[in-house]
Every structure is written in structure tokens, then in C-alpha cells.
N, C-alpha and C. Protein backbone atom coordinates (compact mmCIF):
# COMPACT_ATOMS: atom_id res chain seq x y z
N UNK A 1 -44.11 71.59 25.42
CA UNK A 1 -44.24 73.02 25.25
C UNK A 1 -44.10 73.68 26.62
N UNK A 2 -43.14 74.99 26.41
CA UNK A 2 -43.39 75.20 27.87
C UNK A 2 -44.16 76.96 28.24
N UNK A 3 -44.52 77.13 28.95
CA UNK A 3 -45.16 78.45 28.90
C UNK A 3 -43.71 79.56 29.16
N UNK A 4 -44.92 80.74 28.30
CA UNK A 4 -43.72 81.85 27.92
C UNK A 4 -43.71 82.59 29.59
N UNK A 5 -42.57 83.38 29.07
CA UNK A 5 -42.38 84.32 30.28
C UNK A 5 -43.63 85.33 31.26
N UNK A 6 -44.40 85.59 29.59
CA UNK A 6 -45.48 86.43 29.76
C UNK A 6 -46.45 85.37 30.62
N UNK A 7 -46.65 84.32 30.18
CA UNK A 7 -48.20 83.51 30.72
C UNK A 7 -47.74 83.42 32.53
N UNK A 8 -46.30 83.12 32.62
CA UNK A 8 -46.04 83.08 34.02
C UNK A 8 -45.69 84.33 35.32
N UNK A 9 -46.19 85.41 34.29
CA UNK A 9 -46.64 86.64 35.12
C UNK A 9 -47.98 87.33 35.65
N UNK A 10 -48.54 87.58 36.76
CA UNK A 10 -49.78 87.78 37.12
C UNK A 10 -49.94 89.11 37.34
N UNK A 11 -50.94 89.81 36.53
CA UNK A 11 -51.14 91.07 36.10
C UNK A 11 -51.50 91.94 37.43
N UNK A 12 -52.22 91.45 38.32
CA UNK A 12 -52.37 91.66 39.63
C UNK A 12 -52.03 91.08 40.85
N UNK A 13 -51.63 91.86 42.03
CA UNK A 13 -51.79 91.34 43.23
C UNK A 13 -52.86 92.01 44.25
N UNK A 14 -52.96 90.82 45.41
CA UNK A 14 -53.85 91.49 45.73
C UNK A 14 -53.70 91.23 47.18
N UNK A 15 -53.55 91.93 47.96
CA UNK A 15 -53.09 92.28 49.12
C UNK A 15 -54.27 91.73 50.26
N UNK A 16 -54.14 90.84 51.13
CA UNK A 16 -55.11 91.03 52.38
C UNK A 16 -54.58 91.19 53.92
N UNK A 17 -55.41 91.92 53.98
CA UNK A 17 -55.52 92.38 55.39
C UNK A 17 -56.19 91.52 56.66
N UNK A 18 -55.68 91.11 57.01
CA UNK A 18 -56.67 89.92 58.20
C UNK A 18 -56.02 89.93 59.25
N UNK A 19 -56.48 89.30 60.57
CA UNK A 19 -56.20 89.24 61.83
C UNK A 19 -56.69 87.89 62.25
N UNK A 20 -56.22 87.35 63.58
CA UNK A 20 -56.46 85.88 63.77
C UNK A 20 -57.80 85.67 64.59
N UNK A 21 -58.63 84.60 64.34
CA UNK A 21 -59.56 84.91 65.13
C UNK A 21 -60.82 85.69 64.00
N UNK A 22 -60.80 85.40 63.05
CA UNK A 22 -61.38 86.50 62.48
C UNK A 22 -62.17 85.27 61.37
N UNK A 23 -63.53 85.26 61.72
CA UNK A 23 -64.37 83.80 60.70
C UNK A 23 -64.47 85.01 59.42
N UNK A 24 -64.78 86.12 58.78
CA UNK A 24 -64.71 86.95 57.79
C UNK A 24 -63.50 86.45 56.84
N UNK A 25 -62.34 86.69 57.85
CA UNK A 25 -60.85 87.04 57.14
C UNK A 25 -61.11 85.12 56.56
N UNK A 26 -61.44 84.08 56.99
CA UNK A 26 -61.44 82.84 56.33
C UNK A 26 -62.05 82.67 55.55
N UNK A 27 -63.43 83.54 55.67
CA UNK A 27 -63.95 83.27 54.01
C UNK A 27 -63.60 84.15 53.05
N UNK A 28 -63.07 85.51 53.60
CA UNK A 28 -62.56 85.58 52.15
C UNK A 28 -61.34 85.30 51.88
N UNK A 29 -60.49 84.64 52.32
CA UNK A 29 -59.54 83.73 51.93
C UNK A 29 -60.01 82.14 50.96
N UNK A 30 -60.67 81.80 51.47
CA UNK A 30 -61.77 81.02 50.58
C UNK A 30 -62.52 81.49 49.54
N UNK A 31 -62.81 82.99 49.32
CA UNK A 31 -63.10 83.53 47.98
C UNK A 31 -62.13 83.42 47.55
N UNK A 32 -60.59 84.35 47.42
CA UNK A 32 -59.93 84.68 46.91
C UNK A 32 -58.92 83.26 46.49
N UNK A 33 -58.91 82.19 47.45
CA UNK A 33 -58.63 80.76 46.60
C UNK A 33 -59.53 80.20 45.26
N UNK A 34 -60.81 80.59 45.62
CA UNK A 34 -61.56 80.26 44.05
C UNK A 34 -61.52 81.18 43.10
N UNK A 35 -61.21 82.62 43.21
CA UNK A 35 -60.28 83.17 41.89
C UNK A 35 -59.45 83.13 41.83
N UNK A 36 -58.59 82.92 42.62
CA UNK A 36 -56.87 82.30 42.15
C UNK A 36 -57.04 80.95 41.22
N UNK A 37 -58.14 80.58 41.53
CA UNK A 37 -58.21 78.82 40.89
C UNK A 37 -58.73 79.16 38.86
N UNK A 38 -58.82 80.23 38.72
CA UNK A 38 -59.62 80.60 37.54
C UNK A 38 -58.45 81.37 37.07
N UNK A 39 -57.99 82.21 37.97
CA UNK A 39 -57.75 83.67 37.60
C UNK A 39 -56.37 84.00 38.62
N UNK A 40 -55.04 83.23 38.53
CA UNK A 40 -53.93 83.37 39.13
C UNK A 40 -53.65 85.10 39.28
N UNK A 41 -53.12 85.29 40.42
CA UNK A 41 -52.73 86.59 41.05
C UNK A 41 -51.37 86.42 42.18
N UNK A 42 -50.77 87.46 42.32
CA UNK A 42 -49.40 87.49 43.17
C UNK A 42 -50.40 87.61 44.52
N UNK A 43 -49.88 86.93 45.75
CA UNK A 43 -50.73 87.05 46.53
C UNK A 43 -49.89 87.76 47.97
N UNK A 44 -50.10 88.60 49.21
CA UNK A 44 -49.61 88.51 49.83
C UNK A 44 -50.57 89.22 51.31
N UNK A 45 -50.18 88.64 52.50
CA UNK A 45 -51.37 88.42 53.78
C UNK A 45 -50.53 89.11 54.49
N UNK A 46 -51.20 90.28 55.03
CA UNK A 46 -50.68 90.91 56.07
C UNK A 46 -51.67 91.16 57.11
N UNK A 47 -50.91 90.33 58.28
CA UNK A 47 -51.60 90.39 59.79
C UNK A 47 -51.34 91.60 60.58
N UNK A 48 -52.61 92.79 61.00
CA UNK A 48 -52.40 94.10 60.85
C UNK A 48 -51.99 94.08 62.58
N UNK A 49 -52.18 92.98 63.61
CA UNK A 49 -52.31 93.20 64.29
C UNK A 49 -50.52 92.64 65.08
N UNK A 50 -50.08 92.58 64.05
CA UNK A 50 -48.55 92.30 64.45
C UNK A 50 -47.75 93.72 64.43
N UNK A 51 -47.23 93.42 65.55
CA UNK A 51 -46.31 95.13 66.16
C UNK A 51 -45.58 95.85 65.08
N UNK A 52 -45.04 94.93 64.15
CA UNK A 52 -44.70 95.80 62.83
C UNK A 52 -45.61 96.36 61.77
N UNK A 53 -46.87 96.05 61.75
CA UNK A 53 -47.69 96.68 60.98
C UNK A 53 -48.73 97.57 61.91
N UNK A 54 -48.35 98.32 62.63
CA UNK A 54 -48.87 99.56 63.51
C UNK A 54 -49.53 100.31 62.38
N UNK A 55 -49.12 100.55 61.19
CA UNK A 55 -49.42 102.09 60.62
C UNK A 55 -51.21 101.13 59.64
N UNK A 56 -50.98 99.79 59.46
CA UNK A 56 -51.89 99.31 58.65
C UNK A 56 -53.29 98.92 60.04
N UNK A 57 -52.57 98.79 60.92
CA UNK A 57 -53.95 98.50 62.03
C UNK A 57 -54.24 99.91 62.66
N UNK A 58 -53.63 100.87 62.54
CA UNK A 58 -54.76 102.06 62.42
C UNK A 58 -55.69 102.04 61.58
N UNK A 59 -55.43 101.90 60.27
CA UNK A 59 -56.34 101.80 59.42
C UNK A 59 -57.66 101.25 59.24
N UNK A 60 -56.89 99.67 59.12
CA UNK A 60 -57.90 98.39 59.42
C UNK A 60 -58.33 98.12 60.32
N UNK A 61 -57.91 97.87 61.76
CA UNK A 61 -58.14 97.65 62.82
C UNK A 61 -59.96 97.16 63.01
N UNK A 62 -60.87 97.68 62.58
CA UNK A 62 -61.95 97.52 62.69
C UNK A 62 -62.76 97.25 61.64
N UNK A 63 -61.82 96.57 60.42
CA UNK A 63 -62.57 96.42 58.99
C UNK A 63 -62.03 95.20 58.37
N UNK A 64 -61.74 94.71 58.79
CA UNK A 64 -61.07 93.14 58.55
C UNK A 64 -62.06 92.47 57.90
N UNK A 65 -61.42 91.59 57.03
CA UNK A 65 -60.98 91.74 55.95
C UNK A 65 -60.92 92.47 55.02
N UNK A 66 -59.86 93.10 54.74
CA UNK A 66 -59.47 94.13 53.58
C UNK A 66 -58.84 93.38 52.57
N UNK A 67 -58.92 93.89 51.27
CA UNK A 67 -58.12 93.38 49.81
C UNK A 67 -57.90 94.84 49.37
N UNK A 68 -56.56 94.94 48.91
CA UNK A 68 -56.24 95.95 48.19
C UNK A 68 -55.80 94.90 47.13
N UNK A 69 -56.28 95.31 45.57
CA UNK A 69 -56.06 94.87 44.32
C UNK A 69 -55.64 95.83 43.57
N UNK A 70 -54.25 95.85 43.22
CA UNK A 70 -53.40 96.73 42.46
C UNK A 70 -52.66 95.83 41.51
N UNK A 71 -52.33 96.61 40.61
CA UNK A 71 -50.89 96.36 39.43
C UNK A 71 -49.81 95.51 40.22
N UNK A 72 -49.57 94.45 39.63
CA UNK A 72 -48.65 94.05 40.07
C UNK A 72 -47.09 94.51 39.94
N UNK A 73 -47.14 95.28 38.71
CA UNK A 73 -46.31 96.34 38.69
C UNK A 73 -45.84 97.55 39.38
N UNK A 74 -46.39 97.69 40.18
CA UNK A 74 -46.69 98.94 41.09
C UNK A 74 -45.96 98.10 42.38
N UNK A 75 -45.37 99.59 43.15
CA UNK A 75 -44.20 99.29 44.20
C UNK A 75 -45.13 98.30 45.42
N UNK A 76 -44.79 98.24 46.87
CA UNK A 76 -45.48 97.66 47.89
C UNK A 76 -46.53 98.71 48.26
N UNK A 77 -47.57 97.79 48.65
CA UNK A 77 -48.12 98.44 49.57
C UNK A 77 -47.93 99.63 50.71
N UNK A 78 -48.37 100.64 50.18
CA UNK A 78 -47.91 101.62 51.23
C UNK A 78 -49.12 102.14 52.45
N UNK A 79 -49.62 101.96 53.16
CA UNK A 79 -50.43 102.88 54.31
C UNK A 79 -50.55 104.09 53.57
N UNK A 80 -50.05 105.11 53.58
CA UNK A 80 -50.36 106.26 52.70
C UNK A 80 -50.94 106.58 51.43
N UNK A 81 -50.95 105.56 50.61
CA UNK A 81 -51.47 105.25 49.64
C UNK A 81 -52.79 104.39 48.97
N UNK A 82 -53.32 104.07 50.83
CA UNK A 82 -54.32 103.22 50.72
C UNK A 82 -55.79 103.75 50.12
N UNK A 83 -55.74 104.96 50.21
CA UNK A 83 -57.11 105.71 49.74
C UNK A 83 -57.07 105.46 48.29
N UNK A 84 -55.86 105.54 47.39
CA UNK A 84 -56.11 105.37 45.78
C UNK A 84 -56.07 104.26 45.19
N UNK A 85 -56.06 102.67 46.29
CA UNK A 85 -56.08 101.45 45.57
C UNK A 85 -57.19 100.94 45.28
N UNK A 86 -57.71 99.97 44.64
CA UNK A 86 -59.15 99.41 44.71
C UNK A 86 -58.95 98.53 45.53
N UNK A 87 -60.24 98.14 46.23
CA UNK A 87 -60.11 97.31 47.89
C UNK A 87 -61.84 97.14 48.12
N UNK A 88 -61.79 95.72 48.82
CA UNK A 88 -62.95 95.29 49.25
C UNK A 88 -63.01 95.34 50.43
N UNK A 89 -63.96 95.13 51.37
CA UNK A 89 -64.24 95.12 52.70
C UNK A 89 -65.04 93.80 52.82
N UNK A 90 -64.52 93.33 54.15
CA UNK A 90 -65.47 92.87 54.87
C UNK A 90 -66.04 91.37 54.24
N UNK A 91 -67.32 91.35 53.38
CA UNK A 91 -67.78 90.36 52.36
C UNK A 91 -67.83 90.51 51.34
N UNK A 92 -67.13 89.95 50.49
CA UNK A 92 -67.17 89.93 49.07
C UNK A 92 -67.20 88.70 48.00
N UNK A 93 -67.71 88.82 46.83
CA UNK A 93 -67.98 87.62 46.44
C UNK A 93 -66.67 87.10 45.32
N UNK A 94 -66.34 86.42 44.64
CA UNK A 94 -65.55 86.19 43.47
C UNK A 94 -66.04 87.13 42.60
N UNK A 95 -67.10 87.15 42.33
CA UNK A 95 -67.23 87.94 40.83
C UNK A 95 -66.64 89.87 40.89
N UNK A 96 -66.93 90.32 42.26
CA UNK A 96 -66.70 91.23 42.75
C UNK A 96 -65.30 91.25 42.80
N UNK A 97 -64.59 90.68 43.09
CA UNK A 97 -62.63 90.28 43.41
C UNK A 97 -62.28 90.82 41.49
N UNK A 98 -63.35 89.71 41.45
CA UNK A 98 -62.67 89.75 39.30
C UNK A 98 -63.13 90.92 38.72
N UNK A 99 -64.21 91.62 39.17
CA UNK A 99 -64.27 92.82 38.66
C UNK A 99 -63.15 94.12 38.95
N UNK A 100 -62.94 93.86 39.95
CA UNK A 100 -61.86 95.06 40.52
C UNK A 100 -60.61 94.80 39.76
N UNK A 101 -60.19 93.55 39.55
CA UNK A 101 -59.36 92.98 39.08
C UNK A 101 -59.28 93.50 37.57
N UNK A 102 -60.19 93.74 36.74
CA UNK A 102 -60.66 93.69 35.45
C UNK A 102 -60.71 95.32 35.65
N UNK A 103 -60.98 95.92 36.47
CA UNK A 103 -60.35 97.42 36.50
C UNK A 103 -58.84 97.45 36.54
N UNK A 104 -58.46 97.53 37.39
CA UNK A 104 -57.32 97.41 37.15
C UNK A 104 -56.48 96.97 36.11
N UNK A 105 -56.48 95.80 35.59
CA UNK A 105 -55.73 95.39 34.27
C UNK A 105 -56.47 96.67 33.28
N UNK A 106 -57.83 96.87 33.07
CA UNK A 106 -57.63 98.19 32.27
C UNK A 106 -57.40 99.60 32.46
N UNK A 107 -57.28 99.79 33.40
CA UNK A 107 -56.38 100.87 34.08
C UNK A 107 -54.77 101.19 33.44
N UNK A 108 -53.88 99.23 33.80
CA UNK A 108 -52.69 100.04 32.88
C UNK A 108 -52.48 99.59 31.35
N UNK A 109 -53.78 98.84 30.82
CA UNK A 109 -53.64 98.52 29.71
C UNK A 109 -53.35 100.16 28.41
């Protein structure tokens, strides 16, 4: 049997924000591996402190680790748009990741 098109699509992604050097940004990379392990998501890591992401380390710069959890349907990540995504800071737990998560999927349900 093989899985449908639908089962191999992930309703969310969820964006992190981290910098090197950063014991926070590893554990919640270590959260967000134990809901990926339950609860698959599109994943993608952006290091704010690399010269091309200037407009995201204004932002972050002093709040590392960030998660923005949006529709995976929904365009990239934009800086301008960061005020209307759902997003964690700092420490967060799994159940907290899956709740935001669980907004979102009913958001565009």
C-alpha cells in the first residue's frame, strides 16, 4: 500500500529562527524534533545572524529562538509579516508547538 498524496503533505511549517552559539536555539530544536516525531511538519532554519538575513536580525536579534508556525500553504516567510504569524519565543514545550499548530490547521480548515 502506498500513502496518498494527501498523507504526504504537512499542513504546517514552522520556521526557526536561531543563531550559533545559542544552548536555547538547541533545545528547541530538540523540542521541535519530538513533534516532528508525532506530528510531521515542513521545516525550515534561518540563521538571523548571516548578512543576508539583516531585515530578520533586526527583529530577532535578541530573542532567539523564534518559531513562526504558519500554513504551509501560505507564501515565505516575510519580515513584514511577522507580527500576524503564530510564534514562540525563547522556551517552549511540545505541547505548546502542537497547540499553535492545532490553531493554525483550524484557522484554514
Amino acid at each position: 500500500m502506498r500513502p496518498s498524496v494527501r498523507l504526504l503533505q504537512h499542513s504546517c511549517r514552522i520556521t526557526l529562527f536561531t543563531r550559533a552559539n545559542c544552548s536555547l536555539c538547541t533545545k528547541a530544536k530538540q523540542t521541535l524534533s519530538t513533534v516532528w516525531d508525532v506530528r510531521p511538519f515542513e521545516f525550515k532554519e534561518i540563521d538571523i545572524m548571516k548578512p543576508e538575513e539583516t531585515k530578520w536580525r533586526d527583529l530577532y536579534e535578541f530573542d532567539t529562538p523564534v518559531i513562526h508556525i504558519n500554513s504551509s500553504k501560505k507564501g515565505e516567510e516575510l519580515p513584514e509579516l511577522a507580527s500576524k504569524v503564530k510564534k514562540l519565543m525563547h522556551r517552549f514545550s511540545p505541547e505548546e508547538v502542537e497547540a499553535k499548530m492545532d490553531a493554525v490547521e483550524n484557522k484554514d480548515a
